[in-house]
N, C-alpha and C. Protein backbone atom coordinates (compact mmCIF):
# COMPACT_ATOMS: atom_id res chain seq x y z
N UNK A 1 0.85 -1.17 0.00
CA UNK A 1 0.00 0.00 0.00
C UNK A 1 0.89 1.23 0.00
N UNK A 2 0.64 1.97 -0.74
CA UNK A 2 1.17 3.42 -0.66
C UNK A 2 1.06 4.40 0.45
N UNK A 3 1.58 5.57 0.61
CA UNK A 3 1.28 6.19 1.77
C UNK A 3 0.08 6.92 1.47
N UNK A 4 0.04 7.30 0.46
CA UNK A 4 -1.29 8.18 -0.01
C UNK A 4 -2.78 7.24 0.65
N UNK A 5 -3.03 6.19 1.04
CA UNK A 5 -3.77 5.37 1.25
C UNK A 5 -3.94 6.27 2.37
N UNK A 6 -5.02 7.28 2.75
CA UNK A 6 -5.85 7.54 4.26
C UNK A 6 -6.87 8.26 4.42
N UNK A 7 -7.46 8.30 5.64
CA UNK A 7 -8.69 8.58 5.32
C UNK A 7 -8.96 10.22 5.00
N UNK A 8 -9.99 10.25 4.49
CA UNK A 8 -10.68 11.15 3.85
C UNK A 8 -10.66 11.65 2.52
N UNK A 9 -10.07 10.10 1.51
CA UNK A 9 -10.39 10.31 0.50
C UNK A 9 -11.39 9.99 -0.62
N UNK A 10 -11.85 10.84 -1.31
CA UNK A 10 -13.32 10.40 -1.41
C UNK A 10 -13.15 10.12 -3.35
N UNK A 11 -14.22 9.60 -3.43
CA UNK A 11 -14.30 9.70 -5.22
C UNK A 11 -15.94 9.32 -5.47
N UNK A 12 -16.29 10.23 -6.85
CA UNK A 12 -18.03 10.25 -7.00
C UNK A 12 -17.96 9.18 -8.52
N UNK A 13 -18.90 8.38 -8.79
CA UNK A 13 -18.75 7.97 -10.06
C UNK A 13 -20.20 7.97 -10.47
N UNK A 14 -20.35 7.90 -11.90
CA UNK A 14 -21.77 7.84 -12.28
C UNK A 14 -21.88 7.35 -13.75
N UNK A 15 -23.03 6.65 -13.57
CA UNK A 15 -23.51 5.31 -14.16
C UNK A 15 -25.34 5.62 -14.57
N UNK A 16 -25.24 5.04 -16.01
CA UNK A 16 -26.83 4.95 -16.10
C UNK A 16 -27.41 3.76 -15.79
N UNK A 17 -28.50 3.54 -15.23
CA UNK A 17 -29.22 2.54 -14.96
C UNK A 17 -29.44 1.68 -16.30
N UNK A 18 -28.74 0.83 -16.89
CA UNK A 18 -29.39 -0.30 -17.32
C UNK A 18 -30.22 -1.32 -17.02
N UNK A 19 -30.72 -2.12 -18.15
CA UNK A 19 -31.88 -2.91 -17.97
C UNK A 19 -31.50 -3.98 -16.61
N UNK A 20 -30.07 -4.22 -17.26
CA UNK A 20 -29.17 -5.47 -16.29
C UNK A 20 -29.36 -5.31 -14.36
N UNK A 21 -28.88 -3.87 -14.50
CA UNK A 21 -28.71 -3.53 -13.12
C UNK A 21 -30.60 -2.93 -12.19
N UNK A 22 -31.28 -3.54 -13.19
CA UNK A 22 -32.95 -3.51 -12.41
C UNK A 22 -33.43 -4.80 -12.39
N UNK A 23 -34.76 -4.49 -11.36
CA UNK A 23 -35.61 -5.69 -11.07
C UNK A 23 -37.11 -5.68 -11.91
N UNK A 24 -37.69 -6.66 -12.72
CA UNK A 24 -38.55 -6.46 -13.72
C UNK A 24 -40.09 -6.49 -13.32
N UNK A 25 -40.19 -6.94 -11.74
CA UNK A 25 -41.34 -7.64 -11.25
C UNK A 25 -42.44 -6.50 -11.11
N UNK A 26 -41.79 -5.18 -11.16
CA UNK A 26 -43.03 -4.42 -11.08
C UNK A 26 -43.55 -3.77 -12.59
N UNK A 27 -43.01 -4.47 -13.39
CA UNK A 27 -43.63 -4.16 -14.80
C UNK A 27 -42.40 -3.96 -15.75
N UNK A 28 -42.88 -3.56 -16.87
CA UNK A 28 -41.44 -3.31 -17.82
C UNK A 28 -41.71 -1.74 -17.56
N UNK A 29 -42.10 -1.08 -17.61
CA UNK A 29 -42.52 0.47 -17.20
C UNK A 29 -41.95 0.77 -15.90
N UNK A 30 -41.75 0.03 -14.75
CA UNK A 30 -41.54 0.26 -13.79
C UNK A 30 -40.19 -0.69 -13.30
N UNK A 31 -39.67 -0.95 -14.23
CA UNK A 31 -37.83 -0.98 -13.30
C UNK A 31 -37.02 -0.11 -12.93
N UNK A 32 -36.67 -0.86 -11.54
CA UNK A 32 -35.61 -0.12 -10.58
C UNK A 32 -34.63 -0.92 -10.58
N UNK A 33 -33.57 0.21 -9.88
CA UNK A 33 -32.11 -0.26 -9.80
C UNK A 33 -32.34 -1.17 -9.16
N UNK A 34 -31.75 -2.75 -8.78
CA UNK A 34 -31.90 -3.51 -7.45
C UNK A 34 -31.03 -2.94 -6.51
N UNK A 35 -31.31 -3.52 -5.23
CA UNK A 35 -30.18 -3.48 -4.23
C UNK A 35 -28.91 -4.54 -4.61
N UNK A 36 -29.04 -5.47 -4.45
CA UNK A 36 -27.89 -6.40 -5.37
C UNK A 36 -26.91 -5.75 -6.16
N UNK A 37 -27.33 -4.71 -6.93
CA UNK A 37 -26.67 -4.18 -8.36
C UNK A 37 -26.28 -2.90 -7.45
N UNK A 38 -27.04 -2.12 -6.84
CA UNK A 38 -26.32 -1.14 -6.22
C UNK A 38 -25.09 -1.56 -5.39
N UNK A 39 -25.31 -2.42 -4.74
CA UNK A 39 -23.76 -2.82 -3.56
C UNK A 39 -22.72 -3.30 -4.75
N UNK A 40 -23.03 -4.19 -5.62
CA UNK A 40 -21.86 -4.27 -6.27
C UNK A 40 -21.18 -3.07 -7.13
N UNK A 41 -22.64 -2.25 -7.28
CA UNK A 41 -21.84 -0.81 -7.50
C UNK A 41 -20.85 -0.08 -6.93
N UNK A 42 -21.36 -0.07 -5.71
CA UNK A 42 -20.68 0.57 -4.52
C UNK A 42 -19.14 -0.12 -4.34
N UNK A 43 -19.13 -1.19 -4.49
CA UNK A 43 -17.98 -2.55 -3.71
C UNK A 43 -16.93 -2.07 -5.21
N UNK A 44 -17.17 -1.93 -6.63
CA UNK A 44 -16.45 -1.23 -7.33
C UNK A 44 -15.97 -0.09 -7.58
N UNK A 45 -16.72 0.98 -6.97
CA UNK A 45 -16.15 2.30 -6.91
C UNK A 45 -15.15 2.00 -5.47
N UNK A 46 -15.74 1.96 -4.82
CA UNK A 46 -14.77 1.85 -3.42
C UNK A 46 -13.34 0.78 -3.58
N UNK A 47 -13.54 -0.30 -4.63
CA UNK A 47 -12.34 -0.78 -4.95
C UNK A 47 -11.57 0.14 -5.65
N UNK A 48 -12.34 0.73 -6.83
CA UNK A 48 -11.66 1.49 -7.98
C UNK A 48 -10.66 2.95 -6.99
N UNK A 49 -11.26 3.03 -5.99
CA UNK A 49 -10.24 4.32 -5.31
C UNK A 49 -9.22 3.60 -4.69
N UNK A 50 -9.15 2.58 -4.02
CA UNK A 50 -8.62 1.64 -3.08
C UNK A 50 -7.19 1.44 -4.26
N UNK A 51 -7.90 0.84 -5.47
CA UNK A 51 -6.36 0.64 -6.64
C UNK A 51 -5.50 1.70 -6.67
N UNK A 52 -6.36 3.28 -6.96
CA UNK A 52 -5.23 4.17 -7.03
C UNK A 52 -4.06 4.29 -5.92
N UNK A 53 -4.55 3.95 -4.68
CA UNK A 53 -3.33 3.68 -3.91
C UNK A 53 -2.43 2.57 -3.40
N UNK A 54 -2.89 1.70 -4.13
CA UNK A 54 -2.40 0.33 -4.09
C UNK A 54 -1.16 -0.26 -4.83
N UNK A 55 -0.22 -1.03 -4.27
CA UNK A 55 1.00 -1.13 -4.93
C UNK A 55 1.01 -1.99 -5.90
N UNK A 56 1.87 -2.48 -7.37
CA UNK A 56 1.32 -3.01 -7.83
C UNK A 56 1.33 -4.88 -7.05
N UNK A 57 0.58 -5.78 -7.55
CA UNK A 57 0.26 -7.07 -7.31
C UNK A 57 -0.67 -6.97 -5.77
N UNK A 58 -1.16 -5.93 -5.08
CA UNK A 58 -1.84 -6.00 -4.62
C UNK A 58 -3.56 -5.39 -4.79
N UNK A 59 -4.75 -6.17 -4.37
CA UNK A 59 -5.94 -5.77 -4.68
C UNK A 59 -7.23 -5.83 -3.16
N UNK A 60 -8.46 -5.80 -3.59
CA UNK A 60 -8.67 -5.57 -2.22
C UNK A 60 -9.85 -6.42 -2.27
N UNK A 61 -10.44 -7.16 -0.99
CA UNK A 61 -11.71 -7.78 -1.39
C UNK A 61 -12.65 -7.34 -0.36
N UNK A 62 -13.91 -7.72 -0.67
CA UNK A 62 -14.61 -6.99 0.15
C UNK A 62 -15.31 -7.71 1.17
N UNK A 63 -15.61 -7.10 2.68
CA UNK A 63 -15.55 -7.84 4.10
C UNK A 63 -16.63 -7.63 4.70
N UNK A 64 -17.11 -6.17 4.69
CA UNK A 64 -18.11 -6.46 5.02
C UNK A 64 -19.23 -5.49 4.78
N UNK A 65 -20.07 -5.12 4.53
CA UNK A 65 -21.55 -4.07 4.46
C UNK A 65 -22.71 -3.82 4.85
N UNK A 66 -22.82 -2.86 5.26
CA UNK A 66 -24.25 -2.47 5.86
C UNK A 66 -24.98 -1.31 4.82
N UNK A 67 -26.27 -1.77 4.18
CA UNK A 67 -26.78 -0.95 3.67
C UNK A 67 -28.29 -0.72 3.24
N UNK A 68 -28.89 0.61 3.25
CA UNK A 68 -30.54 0.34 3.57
C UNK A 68 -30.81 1.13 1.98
N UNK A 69 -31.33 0.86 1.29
CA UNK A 69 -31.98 1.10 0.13
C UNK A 69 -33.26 1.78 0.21
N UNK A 70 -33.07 3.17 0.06
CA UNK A 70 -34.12 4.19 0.35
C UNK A 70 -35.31 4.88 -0.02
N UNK A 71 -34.68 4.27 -1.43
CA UNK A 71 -35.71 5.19 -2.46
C UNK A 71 -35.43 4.40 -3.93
N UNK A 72 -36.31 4.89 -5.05
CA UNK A 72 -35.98 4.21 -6.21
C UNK A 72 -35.25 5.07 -7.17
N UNK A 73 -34.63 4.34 -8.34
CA UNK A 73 -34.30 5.07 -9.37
C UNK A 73 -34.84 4.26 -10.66
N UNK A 74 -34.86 4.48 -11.61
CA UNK A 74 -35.66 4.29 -12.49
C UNK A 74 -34.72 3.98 -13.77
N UNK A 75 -34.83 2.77 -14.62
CA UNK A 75 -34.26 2.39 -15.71
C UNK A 75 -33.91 4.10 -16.59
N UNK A 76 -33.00 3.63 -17.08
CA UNK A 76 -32.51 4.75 -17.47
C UNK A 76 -31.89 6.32 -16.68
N UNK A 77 -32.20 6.10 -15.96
CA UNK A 77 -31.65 7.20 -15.03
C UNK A 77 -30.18 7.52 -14.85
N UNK A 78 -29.38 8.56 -14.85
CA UNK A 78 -28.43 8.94 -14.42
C UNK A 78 -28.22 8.48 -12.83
N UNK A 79 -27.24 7.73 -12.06
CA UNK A 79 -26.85 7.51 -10.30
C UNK A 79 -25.56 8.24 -10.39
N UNK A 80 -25.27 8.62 -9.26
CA UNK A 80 -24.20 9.14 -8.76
C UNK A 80 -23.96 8.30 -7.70
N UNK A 81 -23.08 7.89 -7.13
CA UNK A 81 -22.11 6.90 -6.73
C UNK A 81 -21.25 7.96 -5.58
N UNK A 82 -21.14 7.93 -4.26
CA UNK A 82 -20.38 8.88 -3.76
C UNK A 82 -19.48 8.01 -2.58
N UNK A 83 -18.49 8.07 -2.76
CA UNK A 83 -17.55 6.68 -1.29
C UNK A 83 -16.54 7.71 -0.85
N UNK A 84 -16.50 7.26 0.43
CA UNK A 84 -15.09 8.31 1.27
C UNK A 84 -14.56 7.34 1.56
N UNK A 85 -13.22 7.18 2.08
CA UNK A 85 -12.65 6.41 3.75
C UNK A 85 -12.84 7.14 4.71
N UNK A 86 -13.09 6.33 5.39
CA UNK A 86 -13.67 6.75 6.75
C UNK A 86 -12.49 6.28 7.92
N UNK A 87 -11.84 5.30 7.67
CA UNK A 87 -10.70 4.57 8.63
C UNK A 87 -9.74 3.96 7.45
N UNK A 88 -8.50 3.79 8.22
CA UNK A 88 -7.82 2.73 7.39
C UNK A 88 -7.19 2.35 8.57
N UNK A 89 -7.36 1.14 8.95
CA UNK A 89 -6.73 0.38 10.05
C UNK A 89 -5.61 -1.01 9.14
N UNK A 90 -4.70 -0.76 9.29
CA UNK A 90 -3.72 -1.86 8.50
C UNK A 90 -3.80 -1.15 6.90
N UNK A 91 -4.22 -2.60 6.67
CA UNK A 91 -5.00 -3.66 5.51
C UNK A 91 -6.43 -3.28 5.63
N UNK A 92 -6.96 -3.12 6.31
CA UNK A 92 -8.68 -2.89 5.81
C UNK A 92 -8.91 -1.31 6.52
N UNK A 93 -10.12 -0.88 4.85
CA UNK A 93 -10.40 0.58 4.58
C UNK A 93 -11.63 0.45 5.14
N UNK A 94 -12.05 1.33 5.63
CA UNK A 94 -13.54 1.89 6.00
C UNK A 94 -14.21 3.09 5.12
N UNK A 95 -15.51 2.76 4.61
CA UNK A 95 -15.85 3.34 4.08
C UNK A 95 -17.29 4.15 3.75
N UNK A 96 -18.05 5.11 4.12
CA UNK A 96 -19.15 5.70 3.72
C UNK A 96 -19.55 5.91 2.15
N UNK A 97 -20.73 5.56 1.67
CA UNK A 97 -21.15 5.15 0.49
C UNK A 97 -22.48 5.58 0.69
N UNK A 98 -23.07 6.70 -0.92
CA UNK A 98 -24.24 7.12 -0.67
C UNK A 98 -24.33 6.78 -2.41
N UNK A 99 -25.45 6.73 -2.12
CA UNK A 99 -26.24 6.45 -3.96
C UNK A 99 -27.58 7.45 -4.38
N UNK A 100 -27.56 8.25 -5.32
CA UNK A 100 -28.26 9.26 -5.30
C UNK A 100 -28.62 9.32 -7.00
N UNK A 101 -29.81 9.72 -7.27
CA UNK A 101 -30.40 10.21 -9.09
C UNK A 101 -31.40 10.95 -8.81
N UNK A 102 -31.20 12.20 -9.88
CA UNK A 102 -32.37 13.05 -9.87
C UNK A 102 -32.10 13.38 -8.81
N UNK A 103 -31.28 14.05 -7.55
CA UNK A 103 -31.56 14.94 -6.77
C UNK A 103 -31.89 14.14 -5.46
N UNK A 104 -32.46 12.64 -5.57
CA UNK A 104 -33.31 11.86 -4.68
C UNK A 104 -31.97 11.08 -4.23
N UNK A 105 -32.20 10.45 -2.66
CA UNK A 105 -31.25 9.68 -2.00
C UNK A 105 -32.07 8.31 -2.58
N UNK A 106 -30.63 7.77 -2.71
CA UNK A 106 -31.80 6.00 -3.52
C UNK A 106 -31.36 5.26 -2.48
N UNK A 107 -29.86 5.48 -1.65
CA UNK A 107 -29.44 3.97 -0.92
C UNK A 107 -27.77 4.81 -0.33
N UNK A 108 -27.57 4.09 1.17
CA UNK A 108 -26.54 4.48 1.62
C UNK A 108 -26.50 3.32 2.57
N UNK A 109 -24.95 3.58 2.88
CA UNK A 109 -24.49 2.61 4.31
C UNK A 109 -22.97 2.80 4.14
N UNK A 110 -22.18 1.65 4.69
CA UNK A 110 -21.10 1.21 4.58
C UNK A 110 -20.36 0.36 4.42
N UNK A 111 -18.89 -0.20 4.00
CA UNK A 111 -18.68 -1.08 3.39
C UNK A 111 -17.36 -0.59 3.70
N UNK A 112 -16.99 -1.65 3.94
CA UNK A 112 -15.26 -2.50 4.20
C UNK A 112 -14.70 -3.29 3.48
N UNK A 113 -13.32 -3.07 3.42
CA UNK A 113 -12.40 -4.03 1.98
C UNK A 113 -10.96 -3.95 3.11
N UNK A 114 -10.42 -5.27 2.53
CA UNK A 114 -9.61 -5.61 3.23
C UNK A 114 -8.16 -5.75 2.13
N UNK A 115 -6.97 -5.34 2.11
CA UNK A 115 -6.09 -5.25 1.14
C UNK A 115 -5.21 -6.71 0.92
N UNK A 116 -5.27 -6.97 -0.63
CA UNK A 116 -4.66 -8.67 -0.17
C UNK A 116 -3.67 -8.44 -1.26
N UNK A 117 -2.77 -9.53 -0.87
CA UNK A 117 -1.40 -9.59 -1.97
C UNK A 117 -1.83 -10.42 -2.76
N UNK A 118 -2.48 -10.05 -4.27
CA UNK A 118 -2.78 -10.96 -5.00
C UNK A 118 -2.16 -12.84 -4.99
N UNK A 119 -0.78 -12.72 -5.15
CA UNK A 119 -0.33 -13.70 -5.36
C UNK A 119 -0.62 -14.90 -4.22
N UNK A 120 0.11 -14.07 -3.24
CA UNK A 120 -0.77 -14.66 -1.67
C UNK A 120 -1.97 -15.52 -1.75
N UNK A 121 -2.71 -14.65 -1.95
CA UNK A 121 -4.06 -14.63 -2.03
C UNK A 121 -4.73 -15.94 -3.06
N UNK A 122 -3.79 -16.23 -4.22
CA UNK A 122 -4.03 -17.04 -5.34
C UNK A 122 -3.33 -18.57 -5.00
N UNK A 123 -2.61 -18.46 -3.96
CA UNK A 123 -1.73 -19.24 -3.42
C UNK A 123 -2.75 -20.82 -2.52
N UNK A 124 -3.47 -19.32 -1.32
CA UNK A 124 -4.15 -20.08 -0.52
C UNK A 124 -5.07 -20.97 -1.19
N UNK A 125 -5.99 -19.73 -2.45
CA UNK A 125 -6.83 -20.42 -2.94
C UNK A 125 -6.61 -21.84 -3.67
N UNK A 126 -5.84 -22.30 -4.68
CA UNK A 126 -5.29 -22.73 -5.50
C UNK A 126 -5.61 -23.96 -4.28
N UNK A 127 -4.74 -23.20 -3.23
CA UNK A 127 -4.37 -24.83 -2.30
C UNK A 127 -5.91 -25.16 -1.76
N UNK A 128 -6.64 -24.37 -1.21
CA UNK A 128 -8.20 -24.24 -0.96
C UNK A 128 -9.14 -25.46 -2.06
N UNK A 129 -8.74 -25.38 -3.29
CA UNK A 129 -9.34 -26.13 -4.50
C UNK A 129 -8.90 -27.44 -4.39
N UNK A 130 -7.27 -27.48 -4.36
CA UNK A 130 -6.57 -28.73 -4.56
C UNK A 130 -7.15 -29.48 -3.27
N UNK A 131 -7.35 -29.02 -1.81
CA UNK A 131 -7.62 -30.09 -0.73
C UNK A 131 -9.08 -30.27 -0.64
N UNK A 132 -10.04 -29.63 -1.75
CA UNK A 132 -11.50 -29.79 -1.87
C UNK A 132 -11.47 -30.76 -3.48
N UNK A 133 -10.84 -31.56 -3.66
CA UNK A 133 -10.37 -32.98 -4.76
C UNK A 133 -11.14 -32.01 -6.60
């Protein structure tokens, strides 16, 4: 990890609602973003800042989240995407995450990523596979 890695750095990203990232059950007229599709939203912007300070062969996975889904947004819609750090203890970032379109709050909480040495990381797994036959 770099030194630049601390808290209070923030980054906004924004994304249109595709068909992919909604739920269809309340009509074709009426899709929304899911919650599902928003956290993995979130879990990529908050990685995507996490890389800029990251050395290379290391990446980050994600540990843990709390988040309440507030409001809707609507297929096609412009989201804005907003993540800070909030902590960096070690290896794992803390982070505040808000989701917003049209002016309206759609979904917020928080979310934690923990920093891993890729190779490491590909090591355990590998061996994880091989002792599961």
């Amino acid at each position: 990890m770099k030194p630049s890695l601390t808290e209070g750095l923030s980054h906004i990203s924004t994304l249109v609602i595709d068909e992919a990232r909604t739920i269809s059950y309340m009509g074709e007229d009426c899709r929304v973003y899911s919650t599902p599709n928003i956290i993995r939203d979130v879990e990529m912007s908050c990685r995507n800042l996490l890389l800029e300070h990251l050395d290379p062969g290391e990446d980050s996975v994600g540990t843990g989240i709390n988040w309440e889904h507030v409001g809707p947004a609507l297929l096609g819609a412009r989201a804005t995407i907003a993540v800070k750090i909030t902590r960096v203890d070690g290896r794992r970032a803390s982070f505040d995450a808000s989701v917003s379109s049209g002016g309206d709050d759609v979904a917020r909480g928080t979310h934690e990523r923990f920093v891993v040495d890729i190779q490491k990381m590909r090591e355990r797994l590998l061996k994880k596979r091989a002792a599961q036959g």
